[in-house]
C-alpha atoms as a PDB file:
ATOM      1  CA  UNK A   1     -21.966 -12.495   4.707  1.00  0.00           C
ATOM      2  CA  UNK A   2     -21.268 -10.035   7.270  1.00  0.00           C
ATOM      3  CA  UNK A   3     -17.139 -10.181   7.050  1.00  0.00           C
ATOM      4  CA  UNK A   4     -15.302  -8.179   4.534  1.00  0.00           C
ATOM      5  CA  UNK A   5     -13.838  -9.825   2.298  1.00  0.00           C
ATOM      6  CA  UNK A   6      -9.651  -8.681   0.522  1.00  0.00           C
ATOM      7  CA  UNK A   7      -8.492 -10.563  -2.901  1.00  0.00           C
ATOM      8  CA  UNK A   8      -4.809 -10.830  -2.257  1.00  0.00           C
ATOM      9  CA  UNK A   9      -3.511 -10.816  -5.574  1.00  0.00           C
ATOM     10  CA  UNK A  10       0.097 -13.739  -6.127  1.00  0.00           C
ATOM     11  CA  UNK A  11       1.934 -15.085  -8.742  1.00  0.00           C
ATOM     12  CA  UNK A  12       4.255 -14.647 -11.091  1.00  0.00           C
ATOM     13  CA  UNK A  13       7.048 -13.462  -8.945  1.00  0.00           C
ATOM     14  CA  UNK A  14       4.643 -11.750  -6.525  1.00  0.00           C
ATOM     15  CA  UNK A  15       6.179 -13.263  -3.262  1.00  0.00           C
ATOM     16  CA  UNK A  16       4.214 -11.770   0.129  1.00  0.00           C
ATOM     17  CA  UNK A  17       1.276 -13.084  -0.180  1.00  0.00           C
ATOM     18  CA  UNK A  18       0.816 -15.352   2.848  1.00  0.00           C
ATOM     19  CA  UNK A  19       2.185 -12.291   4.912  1.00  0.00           C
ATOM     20  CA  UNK A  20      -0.463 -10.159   3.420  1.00  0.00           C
ATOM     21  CA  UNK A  21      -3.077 -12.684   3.529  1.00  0.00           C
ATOM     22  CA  UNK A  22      -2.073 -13.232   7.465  1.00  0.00           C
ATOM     23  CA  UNK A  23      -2.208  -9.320   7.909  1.00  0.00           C
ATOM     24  CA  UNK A  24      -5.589  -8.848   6.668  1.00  0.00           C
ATOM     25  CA  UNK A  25      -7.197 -11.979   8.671  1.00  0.00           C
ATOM     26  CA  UNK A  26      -5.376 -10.250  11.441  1.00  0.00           C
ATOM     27  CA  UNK A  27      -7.158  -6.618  10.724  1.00  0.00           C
ATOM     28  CA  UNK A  28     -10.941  -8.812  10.578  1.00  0.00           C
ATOM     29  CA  UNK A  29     -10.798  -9.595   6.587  1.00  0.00           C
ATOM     30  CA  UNK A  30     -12.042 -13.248   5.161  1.00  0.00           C
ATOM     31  CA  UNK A  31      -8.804 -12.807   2.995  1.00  0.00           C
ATOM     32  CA  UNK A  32      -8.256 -15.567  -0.266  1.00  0.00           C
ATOM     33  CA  UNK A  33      -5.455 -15.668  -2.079  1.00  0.00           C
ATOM     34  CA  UNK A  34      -6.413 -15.202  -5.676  1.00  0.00           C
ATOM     35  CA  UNK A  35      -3.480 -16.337  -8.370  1.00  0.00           C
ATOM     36  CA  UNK A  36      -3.970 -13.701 -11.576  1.00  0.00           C
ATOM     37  CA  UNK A  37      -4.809 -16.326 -13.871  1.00  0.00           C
ATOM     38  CA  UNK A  38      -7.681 -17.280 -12.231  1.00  0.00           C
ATOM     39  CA  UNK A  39      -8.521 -13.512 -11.905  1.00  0.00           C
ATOM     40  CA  UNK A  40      -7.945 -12.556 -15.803  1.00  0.00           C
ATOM     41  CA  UNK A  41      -8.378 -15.836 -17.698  1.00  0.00           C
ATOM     42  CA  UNK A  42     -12.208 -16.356 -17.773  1.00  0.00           C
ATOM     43  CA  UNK A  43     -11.020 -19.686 -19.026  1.00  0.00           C
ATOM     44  CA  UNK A  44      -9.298 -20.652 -15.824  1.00  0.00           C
ATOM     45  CA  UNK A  45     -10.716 -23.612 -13.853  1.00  0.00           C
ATOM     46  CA  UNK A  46     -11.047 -21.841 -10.780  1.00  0.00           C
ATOM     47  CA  UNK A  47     -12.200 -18.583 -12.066  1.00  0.00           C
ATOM     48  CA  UNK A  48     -12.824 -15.806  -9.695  1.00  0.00           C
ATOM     49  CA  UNK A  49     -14.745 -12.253  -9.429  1.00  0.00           C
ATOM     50  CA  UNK A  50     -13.265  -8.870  -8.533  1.00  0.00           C
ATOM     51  CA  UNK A  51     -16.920  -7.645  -7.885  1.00  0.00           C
ATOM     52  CA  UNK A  52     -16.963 -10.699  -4.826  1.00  0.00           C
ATOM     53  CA  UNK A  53     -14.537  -8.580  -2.538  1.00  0.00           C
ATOM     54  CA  UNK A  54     -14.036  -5.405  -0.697  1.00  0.00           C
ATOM     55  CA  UNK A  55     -10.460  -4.851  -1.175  1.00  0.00           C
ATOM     56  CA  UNK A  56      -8.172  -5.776  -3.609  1.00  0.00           C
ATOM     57  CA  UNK A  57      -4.568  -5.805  -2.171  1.00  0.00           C
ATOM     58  CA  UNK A  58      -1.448  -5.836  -5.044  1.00  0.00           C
ATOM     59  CA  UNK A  59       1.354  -7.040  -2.854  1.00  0.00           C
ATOM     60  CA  UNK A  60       5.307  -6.529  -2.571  1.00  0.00           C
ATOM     61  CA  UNK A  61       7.316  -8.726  -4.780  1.00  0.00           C
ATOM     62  CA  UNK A  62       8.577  -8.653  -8.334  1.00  0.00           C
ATOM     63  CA  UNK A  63       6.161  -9.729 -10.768  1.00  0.00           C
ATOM     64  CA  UNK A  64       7.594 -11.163 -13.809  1.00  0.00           C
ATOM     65  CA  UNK A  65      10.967 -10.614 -12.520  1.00  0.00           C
ATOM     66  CA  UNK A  66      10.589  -7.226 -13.078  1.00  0.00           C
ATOM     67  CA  UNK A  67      12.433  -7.186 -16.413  1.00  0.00           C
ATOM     68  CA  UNK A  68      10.679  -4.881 -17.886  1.00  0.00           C
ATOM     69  CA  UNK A  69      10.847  -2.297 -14.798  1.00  0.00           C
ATOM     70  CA  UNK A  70       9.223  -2.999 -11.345  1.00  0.00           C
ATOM     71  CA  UNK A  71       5.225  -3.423 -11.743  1.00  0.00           C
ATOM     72  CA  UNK A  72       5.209  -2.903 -15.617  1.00  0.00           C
ATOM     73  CA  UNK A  73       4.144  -6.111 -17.098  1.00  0.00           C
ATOM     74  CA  UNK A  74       1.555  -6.775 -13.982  1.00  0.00           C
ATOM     75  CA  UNK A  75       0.229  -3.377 -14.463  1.00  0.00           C
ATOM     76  CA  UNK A  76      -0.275  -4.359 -18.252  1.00  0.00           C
ATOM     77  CA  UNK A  77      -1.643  -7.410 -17.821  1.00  0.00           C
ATOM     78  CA  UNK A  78      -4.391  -5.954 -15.377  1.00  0.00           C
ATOM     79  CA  UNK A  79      -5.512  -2.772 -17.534  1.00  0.00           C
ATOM     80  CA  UNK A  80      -5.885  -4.648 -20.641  1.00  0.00           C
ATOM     81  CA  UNK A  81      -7.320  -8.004 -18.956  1.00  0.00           C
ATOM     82  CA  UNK A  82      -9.178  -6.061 -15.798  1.00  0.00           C
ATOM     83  CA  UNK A  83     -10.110  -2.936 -16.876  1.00  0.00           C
ATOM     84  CA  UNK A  84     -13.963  -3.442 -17.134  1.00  0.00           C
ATOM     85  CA  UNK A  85     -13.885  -5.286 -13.504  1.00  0.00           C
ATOM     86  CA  UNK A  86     -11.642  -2.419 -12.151  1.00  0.00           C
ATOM     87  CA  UNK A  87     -13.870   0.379 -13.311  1.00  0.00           C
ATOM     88  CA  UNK A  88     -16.853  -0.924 -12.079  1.00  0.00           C
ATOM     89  CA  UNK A  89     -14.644  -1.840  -8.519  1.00  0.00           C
ATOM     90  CA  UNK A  90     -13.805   1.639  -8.276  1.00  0.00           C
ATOM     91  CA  UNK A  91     -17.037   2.934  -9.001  1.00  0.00           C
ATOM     92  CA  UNK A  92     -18.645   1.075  -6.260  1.00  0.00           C
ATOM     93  CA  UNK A  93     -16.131   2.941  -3.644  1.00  0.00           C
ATOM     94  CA  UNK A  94     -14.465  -0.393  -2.589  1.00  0.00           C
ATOM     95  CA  UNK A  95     -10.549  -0.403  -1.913  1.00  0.00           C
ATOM     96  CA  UNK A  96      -7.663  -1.292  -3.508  1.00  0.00           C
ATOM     97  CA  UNK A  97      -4.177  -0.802  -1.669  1.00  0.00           C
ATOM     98  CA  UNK A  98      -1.060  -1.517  -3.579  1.00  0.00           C
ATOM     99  CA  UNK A  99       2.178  -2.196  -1.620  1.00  0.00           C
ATOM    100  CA  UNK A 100       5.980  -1.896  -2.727  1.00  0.00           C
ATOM    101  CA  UNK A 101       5.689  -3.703  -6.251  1.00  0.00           C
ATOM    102  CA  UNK A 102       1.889  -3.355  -6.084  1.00  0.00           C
ATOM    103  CA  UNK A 103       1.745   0.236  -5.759  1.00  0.00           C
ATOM    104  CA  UNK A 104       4.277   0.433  -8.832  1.00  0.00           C
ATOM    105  CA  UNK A 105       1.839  -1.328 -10.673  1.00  0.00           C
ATOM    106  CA  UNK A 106      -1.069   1.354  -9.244  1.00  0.00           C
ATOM    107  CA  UNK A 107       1.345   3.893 -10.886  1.00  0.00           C
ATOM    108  CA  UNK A 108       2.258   2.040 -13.634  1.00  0.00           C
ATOM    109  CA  UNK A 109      -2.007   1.683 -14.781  1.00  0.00           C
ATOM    110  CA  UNK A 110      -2.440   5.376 -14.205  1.00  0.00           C
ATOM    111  CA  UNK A 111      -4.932   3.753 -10.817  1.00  0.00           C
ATOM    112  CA  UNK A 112      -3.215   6.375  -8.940  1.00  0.00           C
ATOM    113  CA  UNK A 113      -2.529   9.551  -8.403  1.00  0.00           C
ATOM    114  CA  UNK A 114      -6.467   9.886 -10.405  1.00  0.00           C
ATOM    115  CA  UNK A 115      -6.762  13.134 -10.800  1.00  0.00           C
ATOM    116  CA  UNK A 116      -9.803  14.400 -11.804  1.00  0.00           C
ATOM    117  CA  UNK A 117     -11.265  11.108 -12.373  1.00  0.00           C
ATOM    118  CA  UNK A 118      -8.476   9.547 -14.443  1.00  0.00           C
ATOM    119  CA  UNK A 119      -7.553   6.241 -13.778  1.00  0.00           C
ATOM    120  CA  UNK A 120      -5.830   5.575 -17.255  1.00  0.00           C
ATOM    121  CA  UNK A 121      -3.206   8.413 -17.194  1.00  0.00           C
ATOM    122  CA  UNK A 122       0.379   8.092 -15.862  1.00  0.00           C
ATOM    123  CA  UNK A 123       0.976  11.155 -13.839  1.00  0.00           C
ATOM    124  CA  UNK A 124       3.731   9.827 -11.774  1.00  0.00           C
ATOM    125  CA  UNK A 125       6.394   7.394 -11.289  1.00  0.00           C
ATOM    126  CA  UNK A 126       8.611   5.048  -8.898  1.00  0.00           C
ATOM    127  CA  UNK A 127      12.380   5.250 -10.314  1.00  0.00           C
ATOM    128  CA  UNK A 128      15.376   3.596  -9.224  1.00  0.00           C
ATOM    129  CA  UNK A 129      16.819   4.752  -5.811  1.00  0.00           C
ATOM    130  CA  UNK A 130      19.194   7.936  -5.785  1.00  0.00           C
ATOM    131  CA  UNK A 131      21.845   5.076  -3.685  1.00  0.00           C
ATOM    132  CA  UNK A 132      21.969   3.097  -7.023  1.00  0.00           C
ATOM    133  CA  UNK A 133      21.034  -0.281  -4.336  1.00  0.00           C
ATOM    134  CA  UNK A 134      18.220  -2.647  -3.732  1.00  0.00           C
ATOM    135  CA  UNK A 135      17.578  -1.026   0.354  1.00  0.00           C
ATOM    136  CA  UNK A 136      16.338  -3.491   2.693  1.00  0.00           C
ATOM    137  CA  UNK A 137      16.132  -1.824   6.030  1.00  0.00           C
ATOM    138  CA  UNK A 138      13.149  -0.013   8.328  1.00  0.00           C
ATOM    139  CA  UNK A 139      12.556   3.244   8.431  1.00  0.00           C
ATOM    140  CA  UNK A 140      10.118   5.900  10.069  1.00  0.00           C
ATOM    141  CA  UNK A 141       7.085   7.188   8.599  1.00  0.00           C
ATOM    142  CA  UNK A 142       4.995  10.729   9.172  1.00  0.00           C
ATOM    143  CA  UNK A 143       0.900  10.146   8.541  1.00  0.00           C
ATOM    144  CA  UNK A 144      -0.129  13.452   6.650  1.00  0.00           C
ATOM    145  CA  UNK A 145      -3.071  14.119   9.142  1.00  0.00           C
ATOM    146  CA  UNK A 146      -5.301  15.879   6.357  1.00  0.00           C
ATOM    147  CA  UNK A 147      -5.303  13.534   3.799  1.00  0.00           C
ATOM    148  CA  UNK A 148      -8.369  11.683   2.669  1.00  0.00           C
ATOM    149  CA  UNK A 149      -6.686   8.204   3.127  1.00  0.00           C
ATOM    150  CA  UNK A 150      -8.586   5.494   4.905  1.00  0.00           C
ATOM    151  CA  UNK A 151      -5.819   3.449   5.222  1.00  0.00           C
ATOM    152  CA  UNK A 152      -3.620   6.231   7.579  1.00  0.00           C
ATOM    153  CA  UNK A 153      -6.808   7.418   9.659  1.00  0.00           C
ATOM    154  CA  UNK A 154      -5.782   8.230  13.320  1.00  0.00           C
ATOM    155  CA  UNK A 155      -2.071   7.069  12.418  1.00  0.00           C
ATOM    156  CA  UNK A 156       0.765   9.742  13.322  1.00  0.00           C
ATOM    157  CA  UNK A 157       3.928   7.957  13.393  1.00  0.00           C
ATOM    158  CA  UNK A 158       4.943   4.740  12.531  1.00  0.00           C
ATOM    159  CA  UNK A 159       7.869   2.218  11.468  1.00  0.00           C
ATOM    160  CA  UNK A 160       7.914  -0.045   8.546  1.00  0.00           C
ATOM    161  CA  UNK A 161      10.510  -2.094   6.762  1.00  0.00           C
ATOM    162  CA  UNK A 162      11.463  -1.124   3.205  1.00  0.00           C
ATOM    163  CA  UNK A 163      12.771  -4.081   0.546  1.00  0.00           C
ATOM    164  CA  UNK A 164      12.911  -2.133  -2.821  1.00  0.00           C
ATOM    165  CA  UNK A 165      15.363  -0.808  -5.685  1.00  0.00           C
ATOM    166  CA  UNK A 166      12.851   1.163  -7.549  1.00  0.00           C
ATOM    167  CA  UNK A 167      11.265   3.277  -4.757  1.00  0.00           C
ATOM    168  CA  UNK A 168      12.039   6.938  -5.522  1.00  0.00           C
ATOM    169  CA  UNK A 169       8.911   9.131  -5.969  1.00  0.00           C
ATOM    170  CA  UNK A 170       8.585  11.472  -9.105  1.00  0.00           C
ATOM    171  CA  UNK A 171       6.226  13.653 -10.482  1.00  0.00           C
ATOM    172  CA  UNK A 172       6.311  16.839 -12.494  1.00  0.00           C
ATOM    173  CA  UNK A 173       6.221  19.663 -10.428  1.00  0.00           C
ATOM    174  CA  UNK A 174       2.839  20.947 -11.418  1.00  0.00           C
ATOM    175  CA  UNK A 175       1.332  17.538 -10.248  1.00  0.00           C
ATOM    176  CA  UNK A 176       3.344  17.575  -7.062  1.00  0.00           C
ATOM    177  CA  UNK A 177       1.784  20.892  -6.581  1.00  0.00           C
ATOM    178  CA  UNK A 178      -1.835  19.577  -7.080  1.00  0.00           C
ATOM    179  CA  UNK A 179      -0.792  16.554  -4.763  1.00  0.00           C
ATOM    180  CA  UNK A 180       0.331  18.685  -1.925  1.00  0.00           C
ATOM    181  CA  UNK A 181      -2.953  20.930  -2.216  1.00  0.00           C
ATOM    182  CA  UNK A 182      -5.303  18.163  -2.178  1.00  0.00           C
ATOM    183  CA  UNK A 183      -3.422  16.275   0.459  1.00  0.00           C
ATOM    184  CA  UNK A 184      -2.996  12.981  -1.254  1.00  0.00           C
ATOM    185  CA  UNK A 185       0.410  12.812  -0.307  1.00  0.00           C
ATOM    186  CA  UNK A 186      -0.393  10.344   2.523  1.00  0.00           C
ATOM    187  CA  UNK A 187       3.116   9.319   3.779  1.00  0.00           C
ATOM    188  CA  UNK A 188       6.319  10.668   4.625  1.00  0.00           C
ATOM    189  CA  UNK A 189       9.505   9.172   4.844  1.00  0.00           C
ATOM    190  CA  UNK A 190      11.073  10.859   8.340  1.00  0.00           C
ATOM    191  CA  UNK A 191      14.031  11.327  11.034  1.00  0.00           C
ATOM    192  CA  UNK A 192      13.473   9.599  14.270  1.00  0.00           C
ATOM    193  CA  UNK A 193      12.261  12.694  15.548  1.00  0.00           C
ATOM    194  CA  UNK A 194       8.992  12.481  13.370  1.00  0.00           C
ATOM    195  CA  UNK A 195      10.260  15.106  11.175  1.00  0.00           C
ATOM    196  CA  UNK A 196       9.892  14.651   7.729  1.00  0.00           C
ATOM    197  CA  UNK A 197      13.194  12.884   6.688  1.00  0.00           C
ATOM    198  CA  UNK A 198      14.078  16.008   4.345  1.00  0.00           C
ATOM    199  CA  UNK A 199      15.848  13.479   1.521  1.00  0.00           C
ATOM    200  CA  UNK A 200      18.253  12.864   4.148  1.00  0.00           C
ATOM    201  CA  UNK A 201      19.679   9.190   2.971  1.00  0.00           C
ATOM    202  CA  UNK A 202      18.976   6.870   4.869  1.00  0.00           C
ATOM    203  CA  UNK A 203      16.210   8.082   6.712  1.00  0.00           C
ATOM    204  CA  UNK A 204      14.604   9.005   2.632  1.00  0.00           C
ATOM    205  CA  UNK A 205      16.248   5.163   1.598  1.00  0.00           C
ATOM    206  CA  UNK A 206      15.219   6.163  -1.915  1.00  0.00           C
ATOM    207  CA  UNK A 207      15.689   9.838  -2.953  1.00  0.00           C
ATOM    208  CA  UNK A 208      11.923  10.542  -3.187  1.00  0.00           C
ATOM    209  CA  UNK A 209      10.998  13.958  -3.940  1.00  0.00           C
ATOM    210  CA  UNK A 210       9.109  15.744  -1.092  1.00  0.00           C
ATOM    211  CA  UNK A 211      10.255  12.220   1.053  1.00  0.00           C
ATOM    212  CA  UNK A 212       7.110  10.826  -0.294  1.00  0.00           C
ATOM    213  CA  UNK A 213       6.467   6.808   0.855  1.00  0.00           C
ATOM    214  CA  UNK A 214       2.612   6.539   0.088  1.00  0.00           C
ATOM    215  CA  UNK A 215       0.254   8.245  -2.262  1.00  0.00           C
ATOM    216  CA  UNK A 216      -3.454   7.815  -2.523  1.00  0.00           C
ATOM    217  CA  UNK A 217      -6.458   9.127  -4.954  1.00  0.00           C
ATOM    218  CA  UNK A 218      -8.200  11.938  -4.135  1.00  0.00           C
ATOM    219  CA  UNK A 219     -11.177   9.493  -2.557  1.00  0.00           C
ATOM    220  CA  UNK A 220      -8.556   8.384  -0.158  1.00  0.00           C
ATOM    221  CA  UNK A 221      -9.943   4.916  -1.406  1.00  0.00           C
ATOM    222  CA  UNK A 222      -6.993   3.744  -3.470  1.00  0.00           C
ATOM    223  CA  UNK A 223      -3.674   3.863  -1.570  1.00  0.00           C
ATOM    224  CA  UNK A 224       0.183   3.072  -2.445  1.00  0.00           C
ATOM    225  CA  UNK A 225       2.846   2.643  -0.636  1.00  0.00           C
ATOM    226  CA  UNK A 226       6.418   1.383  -1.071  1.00  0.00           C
ATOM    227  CA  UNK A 227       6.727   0.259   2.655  1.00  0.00           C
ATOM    228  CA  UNK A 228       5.236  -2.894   3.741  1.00  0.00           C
ATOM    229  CA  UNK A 229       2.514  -2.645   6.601  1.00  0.00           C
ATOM    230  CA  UNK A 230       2.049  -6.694   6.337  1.00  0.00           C
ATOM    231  CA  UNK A 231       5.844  -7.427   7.379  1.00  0.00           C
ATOM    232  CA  UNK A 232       4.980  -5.727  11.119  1.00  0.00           C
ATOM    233  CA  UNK A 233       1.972  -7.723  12.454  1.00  0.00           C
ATOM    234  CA  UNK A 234       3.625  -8.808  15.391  1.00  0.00           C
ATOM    235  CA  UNK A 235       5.631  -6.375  17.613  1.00  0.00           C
ATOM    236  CA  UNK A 236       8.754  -8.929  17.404  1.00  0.00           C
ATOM    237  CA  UNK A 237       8.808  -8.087  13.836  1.00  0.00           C
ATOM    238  CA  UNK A 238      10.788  -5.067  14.873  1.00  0.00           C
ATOM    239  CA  UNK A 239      14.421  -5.305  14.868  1.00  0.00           C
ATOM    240  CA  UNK A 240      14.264  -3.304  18.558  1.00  0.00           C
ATOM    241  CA  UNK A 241      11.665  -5.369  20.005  1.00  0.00           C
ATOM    242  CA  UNK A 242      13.777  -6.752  22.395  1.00  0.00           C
ATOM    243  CA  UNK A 243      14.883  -2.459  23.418  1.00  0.00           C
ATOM    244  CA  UNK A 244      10.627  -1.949  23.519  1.00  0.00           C
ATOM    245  CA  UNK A 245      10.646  -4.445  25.667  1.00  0.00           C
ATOM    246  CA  UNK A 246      13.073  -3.509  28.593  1.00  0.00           C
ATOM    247  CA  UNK A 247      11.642   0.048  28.038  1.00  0.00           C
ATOM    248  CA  UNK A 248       8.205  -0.978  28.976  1.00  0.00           C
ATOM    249  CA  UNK A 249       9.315  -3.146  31.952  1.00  0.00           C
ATOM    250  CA  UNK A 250      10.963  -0.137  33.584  1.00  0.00           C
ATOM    251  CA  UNK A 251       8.372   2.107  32.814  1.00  0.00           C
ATOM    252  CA  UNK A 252       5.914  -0.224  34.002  1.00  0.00           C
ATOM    253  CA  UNK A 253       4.075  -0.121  30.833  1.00  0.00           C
ATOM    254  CA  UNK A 254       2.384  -2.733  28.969  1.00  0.00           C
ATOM    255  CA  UNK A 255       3.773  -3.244  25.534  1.00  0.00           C
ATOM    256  CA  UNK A 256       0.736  -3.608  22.552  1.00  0.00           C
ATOM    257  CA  UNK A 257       1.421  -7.054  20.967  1.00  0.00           C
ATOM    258  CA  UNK A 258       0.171  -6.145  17.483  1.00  0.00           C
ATOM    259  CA  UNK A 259       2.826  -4.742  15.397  1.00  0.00           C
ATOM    260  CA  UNK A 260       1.915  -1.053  13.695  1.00  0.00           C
ATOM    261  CA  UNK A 261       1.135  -2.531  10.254  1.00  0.00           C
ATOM    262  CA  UNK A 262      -2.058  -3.977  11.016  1.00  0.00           C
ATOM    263  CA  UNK A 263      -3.621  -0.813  11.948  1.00  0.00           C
ATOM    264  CA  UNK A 264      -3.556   0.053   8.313  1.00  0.00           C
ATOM    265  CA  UNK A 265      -5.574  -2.763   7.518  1.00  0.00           C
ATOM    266  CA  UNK A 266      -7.985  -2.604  10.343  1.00  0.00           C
ATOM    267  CA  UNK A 267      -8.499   1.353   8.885  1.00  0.00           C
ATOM    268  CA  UNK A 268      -9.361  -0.423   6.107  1.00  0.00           C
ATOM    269  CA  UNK A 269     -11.635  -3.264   7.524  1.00  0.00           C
ATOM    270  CA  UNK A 270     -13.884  -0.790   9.459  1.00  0.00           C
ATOM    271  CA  UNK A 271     -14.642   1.338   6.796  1.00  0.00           C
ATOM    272  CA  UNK A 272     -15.949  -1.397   4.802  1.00  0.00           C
ATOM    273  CA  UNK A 273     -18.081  -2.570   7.589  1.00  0.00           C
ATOM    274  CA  UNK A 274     -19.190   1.023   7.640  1.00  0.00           C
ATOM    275  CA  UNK A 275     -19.492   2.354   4.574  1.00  0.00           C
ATOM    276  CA  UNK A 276     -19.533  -0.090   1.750  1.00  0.00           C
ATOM    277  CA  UNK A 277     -21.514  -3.041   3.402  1.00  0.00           C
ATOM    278  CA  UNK A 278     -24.007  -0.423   4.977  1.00  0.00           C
ATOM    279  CA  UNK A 279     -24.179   1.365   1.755  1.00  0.00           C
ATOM    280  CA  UNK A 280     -23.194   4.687   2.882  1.00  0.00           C
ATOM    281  CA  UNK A 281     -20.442   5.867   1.305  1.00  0.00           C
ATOM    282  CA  UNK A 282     -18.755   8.955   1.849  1.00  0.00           C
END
């Protein structure tokens, strides 16, 4: 089969899944939405494989109702159920991206930050935001231009909608230290300018330290991010589409169609094609 293929993980409270799914298609993915049980429960009717797919995508929602904090019981259920599948997964240098709720649960199974190899360890976490509020808004993003991430490659700027309550960034400063040095710090929260946003509420909606919005391992394979790149796939998804617009009639411009999430994905779906179903991996 010569199209990459993206497990889009839903249920149990997860609740973008046909945006994601749509997204990925979008980006050049075969992309199958894959309920847990069938992933976990070798018992299920419909089992399915992990090892089948290129990308495993843990998408925005809140999984079990996140009553025991956002990403906790999903991240449980996958380390003791998935562990095995996920090791080998990772091994093999295929992706995994985990968005809003599903990069909680990265953080929550110790998948991410993986220092030195250790994808068991919790090194960081995603609190509740410094405004005490669920914040539902979009906001701008700076691409740190050295990081490893395949998911940001060639991106600069970019806007993204946020939909979160437990989205500030923390980390001891020692590990914030190693994060900065090796560049995994991926995304930044920023001003319209570009600038990083400087905790400046609301342009940092959450209080993250260092206005950090995505985080990947030090592959640049496994990526987390609380914004969500599958909610702008069109460029009407942007609440100034209509501004874009006028702007690019009087400049005489034309406007690009595709909103900026999908380039994420696309990163993504190339490097597959590339690497992983060429066998050359970086």
């Amino acid at each position: 089969m010569n199209t990459p293929r993206a497990l889009v993980l839903t249920g149990y409270g997860l609740n973008c899944d046909g945006e994601t799914q749509y997204a990925l298609s979008l980006a050049g993915f075969q992309a199958d939405l894959v309920h847990i049980s069938q992933l976990i429960d070798p018992q299920a009717e419909t089992p399915v494989r992990l090892e089948d797919y290129h990308l495993l995508a843990v998408i925005g929602g809140f999984s079990w109702g996140d009553d025991h904090g956002a990403g906790v019981i999903l991240g449980t259920r996958l380390r003791y159920r998935l562990k095995e599948e996920l090791d080998r997964f990772i091994a093999a240098g295929k992706l995994v991206i985990g968005i809003c709720n599903g990069f909680q649960c990265l953080v929550n199974m110790g998948l991410l930050p993986g220092l030195d190899g250790d994808y068991e360890s919790r090194r960081v976490a995603l609190m509740n935001n410094d405004s005490g509020n669920f914040r539902d808004d979009w906001v701008r993003l700076r691409v740190n231009g050295e990081s490893p991430c395949i998911f940001t490659r060639g991106l600069e700027i970019l806007d993204l909608p946020v939909r979160h309550g437990e989205g500030k960034f923390v980390a001891a400063p020692e590990v914030l230290d190693r994060l900065q040095a090796d560049h995994q710090l991926a995304l930044f929260y920023a001003l319209a300018s570009g600038e990083k946003a400087g905790g400046r509420f609301p342009d940092n909606p959450n209080g993250s330290l260092l206005d950090v919005a995505g985080l990947c391992n030090p592959t640049g394979r496994i990526f987390g991010l609380m914004p969500h790149p599958e909610a702008y796939h069109h460029w009407t998804n942007h609440p100034d589409w209509t501004l874009q617009r006028e702007q690019a009639r009087r400049e005489g411009k034309i406007i690009e169609k595709e909103g900026g999430g999908i380039k994420i994905f696309r990163n993504a779906c190339e490097y597959v094609r590339e690497k992983i179903m060429n066998g050359v991996l970086e």
